[in-house]
Protein backbone atom coordinates (compact mmCIF):
# COMPACT_ATOMS: atom_id res chain seq x y z
CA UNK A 1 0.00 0.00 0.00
CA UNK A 2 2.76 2.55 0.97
CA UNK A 3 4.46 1.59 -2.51
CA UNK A 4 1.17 2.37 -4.15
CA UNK A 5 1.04 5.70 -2.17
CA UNK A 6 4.34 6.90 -2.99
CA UNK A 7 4.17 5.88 -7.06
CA UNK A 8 0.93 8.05 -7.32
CA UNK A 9 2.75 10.45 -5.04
CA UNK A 10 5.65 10.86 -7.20
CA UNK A 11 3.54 10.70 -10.89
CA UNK A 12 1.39 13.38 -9.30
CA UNK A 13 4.41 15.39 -8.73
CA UNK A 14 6.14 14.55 -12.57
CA UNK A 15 2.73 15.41 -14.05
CA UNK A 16 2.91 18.82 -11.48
CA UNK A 17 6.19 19.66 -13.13
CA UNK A 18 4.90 19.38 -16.70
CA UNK A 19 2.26 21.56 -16.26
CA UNK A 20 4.15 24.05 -14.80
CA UNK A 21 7.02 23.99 -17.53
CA UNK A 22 4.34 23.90 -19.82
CA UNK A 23 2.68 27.54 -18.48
CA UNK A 24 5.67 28.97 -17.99
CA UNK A 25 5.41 29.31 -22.12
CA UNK A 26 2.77 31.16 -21.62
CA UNK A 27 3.17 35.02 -23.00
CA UNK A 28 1.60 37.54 -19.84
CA UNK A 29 -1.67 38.17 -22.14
CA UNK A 30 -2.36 34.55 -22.69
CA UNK A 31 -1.82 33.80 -18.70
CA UNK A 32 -4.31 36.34 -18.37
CA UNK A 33 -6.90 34.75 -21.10
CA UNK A 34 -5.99 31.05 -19.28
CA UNK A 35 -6.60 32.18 -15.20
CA UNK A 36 -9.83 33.59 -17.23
CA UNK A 37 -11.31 30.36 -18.78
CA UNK A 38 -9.98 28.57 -15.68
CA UNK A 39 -12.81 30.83 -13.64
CA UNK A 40 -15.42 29.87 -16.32
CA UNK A 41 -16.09 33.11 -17.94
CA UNK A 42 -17.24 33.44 -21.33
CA UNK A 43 -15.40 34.64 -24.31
CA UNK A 44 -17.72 37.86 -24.67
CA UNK A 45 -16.72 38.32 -20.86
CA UNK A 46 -13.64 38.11 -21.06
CA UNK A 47 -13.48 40.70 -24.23
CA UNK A 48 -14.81 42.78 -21.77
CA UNK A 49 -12.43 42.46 -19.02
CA UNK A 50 -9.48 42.84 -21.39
CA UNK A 51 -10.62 45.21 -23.82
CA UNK A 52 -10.30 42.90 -26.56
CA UNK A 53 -12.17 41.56 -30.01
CA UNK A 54 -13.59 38.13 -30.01
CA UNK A 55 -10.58 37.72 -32.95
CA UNK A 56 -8.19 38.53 -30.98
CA UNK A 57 -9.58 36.52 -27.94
CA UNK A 58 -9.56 33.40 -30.58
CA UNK A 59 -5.86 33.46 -31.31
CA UNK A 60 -4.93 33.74 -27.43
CA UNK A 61 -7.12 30.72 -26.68
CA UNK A 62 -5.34 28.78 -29.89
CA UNK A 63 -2.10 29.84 -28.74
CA UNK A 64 -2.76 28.83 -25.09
CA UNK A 65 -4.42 24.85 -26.37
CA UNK A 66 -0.95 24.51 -28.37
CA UNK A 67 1.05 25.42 -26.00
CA UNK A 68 -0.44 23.10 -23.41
CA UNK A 69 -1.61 20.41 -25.84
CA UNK A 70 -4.85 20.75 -25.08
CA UNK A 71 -8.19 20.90 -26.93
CA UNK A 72 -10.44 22.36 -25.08
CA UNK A 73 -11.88 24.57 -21.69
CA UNK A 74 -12.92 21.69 -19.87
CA UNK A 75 -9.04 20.43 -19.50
CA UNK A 76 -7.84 24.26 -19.16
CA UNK A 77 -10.66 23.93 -15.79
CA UNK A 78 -8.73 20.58 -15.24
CA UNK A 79 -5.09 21.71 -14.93
């Protein structure tokens, strides 16, 4: 059991890591856009809040699923 423990310990600390190394590619403005989705707000809110157009807002969230290699906001919600 303590073996168990400490292998999901550690792979929860490797995956940790990647996510982390993986944001830190993050320009400022798409941090911004991604703490954003993360608090579930829409993409016309969060035009709003940054003063942005829905094009713009598009690219940013693009950007921010390559970067991460992910495909969508339910796993941005996840990380």
């Amino acid at each position: 059991m303590q073996a168990t423990m400490a292998m999901l310990k550690q792979q929860y600390q490797k995956e940790e890591s990647l996510t982390k190394d993986k944001l830190s590619q993050l320009s400022n403005r798409e941090l911004q856009v991604f703490e954003l989705i993360k608090q579930g707000k829409s993409n016309k809110e969060i035009c709003a809040d940054l003063f942005i157009e829905l094009s713009t807002l598009k690219s940013h969230i693009n950007r921010i699923y390559k970067k991460l290699e992910i495909k969508n906001r339910k796993e941005v919600r996840n990380i």
